[in-house]
PDB file of N, CA and C in Angstrom:
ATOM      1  N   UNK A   1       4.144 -29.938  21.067  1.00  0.00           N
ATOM      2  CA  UNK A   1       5.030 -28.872  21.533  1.00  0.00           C
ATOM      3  C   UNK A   1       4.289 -27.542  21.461  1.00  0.00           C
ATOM      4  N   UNK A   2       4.391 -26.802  22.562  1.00  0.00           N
ATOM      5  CA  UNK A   2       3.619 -25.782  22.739  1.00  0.00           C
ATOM      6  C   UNK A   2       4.403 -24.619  22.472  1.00  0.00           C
ATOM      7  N   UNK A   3       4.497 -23.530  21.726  1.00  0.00           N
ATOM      8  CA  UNK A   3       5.465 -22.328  21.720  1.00  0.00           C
ATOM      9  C   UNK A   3       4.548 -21.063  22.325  1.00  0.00           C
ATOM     10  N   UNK A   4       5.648 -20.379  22.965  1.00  0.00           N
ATOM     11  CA  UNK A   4       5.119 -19.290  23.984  1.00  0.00           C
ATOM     12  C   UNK A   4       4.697 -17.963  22.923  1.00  0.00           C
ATOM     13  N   UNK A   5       3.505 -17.620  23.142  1.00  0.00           N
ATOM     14  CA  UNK A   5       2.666 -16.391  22.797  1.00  0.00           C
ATOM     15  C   UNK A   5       3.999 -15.651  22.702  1.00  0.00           C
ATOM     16  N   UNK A   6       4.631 -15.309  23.076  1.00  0.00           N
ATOM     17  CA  UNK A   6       5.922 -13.776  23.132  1.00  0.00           C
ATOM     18  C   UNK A   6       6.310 -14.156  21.762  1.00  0.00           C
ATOM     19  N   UNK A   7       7.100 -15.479  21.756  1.00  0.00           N
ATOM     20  CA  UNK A   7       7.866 -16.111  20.683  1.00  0.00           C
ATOM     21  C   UNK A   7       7.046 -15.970  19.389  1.00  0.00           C
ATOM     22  N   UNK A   8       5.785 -15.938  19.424  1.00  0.00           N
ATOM     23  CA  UNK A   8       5.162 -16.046  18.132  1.00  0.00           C
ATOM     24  C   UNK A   8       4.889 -14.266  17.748  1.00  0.00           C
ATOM     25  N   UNK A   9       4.795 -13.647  18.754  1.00  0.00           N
ATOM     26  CA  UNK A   9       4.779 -12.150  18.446  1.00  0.00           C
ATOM     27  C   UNK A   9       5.619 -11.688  17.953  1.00  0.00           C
ATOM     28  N   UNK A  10       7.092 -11.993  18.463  1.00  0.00           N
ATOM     29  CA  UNK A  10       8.209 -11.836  17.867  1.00  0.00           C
ATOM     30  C   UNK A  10       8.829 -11.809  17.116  1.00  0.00           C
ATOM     31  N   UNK A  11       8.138 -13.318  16.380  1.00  0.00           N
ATOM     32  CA  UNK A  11       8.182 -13.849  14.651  1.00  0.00           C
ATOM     33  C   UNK A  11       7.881 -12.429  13.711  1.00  0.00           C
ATOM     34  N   UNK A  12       5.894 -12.737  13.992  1.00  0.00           N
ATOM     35  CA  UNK A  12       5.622 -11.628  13.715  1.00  0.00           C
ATOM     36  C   UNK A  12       5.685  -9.914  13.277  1.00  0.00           C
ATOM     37  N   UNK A  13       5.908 -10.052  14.858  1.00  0.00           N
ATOM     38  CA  UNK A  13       6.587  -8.345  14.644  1.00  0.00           C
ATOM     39  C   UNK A  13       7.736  -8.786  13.512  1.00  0.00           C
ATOM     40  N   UNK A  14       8.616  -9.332  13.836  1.00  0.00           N
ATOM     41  CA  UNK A  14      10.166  -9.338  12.826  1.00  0.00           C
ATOM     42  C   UNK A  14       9.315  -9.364  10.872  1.00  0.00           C
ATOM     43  N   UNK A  15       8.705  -9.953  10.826  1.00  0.00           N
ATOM     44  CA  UNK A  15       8.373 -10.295   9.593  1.00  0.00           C
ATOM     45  C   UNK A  15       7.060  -9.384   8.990  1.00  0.00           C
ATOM     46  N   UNK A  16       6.607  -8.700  10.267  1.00  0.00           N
ATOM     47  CA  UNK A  16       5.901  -7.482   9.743  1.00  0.00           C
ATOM     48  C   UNK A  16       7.334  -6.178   8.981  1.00  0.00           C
ATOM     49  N   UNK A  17       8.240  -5.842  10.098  1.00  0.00           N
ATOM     50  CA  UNK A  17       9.374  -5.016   9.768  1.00  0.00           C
ATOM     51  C   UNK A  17       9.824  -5.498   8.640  1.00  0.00           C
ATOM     52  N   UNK A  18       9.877  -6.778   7.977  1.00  0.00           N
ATOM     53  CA  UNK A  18      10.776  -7.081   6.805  1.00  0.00           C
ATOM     54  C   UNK A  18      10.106  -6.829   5.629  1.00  0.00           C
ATOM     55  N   UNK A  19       8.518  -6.811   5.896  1.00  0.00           N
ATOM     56  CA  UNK A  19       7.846  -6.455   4.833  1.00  0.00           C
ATOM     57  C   UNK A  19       7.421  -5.275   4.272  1.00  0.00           C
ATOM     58  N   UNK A  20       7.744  -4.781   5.465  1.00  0.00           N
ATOM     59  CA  UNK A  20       7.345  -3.140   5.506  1.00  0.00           C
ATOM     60  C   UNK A  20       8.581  -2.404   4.626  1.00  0.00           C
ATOM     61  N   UNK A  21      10.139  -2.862   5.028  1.00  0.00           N
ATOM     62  CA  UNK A  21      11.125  -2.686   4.275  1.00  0.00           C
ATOM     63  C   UNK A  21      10.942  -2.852   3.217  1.00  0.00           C
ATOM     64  N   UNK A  22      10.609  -4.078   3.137  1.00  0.00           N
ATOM     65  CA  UNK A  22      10.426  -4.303   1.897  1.00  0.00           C
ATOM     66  C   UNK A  22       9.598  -3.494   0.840  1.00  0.00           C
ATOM     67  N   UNK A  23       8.735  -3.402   1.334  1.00  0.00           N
ATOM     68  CA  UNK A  23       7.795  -2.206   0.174  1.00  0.00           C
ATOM     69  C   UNK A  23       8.242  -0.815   0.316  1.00  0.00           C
ATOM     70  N   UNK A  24       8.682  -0.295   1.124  1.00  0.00           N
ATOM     71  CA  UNK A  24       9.123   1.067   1.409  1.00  0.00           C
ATOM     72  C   UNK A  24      10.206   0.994   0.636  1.00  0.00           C
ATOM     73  N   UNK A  25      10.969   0.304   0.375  1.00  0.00           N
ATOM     74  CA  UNK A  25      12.366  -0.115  -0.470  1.00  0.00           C
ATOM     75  C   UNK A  25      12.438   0.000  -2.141  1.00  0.00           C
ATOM     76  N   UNK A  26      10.755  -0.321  -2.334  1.00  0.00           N
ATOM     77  CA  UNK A  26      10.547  -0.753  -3.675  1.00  0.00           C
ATOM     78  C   UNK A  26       9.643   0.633  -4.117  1.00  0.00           C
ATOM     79  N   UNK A  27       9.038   1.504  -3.274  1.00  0.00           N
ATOM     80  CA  UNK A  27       8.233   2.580  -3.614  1.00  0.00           C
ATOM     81  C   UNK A  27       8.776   3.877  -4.165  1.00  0.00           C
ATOM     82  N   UNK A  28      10.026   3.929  -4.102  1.00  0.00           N
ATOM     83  CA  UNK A  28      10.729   5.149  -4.622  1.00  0.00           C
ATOM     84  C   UNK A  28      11.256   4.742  -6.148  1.00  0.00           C
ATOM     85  N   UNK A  29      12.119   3.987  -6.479  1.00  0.00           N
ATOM     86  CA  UNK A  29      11.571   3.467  -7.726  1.00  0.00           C
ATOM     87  C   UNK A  29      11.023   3.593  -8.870  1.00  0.00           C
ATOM     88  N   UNK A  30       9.409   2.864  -8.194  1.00  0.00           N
ATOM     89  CA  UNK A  30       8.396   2.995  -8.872  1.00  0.00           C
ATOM     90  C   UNK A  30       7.738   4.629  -9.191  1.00  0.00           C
ATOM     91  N   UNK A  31       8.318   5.376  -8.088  1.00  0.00           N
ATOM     92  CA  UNK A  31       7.963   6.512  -8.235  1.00  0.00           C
ATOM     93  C   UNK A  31       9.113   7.159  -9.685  1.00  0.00           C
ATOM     94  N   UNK A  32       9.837   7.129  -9.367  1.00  0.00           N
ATOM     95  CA  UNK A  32      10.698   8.081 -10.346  1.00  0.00           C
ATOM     96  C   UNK A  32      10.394   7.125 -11.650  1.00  0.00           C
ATOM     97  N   UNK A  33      10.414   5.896 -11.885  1.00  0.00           N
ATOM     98  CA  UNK A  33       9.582   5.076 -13.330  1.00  0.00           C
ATOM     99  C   UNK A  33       8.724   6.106 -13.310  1.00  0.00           C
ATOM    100  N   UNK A  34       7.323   6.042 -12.490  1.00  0.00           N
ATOM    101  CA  UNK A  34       6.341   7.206 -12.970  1.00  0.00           C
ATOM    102  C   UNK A  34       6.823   8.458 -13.331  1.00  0.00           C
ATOM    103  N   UNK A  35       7.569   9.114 -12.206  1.00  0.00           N
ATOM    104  CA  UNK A  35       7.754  10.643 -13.242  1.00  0.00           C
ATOM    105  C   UNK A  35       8.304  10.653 -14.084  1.00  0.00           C
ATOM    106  N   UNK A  36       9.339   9.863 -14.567  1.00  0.00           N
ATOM    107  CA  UNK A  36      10.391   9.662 -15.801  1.00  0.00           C
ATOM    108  C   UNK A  36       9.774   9.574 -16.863  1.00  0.00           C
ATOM    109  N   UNK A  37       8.182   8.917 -16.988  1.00  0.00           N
ATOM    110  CA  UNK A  37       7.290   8.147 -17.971  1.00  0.00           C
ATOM    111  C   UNK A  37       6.334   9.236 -17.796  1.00  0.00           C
ATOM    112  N   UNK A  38       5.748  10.343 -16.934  1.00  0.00           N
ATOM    113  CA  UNK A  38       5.015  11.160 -17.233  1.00  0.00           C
ATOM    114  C   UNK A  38       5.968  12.583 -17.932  1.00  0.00           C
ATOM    115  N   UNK A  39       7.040  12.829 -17.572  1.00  0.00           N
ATOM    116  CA  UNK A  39       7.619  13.550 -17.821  1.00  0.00           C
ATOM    117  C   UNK A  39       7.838  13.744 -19.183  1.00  0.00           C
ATOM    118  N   UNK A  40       8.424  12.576 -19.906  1.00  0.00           N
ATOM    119  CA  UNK A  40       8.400  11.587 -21.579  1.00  0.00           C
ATOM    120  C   UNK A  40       7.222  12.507 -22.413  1.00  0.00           C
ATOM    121  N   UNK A  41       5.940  12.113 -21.849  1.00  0.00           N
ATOM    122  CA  UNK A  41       5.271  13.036 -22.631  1.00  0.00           C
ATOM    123  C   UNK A  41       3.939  14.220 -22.392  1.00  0.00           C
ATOM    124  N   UNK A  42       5.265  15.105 -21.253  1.00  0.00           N
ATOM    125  CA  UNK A  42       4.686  16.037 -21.137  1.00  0.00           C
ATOM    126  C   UNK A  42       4.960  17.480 -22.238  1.00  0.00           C
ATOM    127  N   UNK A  43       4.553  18.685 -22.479  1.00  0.00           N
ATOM    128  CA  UNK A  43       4.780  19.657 -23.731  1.00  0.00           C
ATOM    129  C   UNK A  43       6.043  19.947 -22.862  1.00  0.00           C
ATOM    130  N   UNK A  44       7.491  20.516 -23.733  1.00  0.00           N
ATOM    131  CA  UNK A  44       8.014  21.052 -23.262  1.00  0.00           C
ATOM    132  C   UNK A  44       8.242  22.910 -23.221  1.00  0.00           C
ATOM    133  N   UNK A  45       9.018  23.601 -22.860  1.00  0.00           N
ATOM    134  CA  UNK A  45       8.281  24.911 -22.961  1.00  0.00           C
ATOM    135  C   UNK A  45       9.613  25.778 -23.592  1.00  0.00           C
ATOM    136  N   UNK A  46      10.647  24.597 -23.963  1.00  0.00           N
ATOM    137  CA  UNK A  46      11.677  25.376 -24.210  1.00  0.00           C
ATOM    138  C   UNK A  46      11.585  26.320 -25.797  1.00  0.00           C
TER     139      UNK A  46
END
């Protein structure tokens, strides 16, 4: 069984977008963990 070049791009593309979500999803996050954890022990000035 032969599947058409479009059909397999399609896959593709779709499962490039889900991954891309996917990490774009998970990067903000990780960001505020980091500032939350640099913040912890930075001097304060009060």
């Amino acid at each position: 069984m032969r599947v058409p070049q479009k059909v397999i791009a399609a896959v593709m593309a779709f499962g490039a977008g889900v991954m891309l979500s996917a990490v774009s999803f998970e990067l903000p996050e990780s960001a505020v963990i980091g500032v939350s954890l640099l913040a912890s022990f930075a001097p304060s000035h009060a």
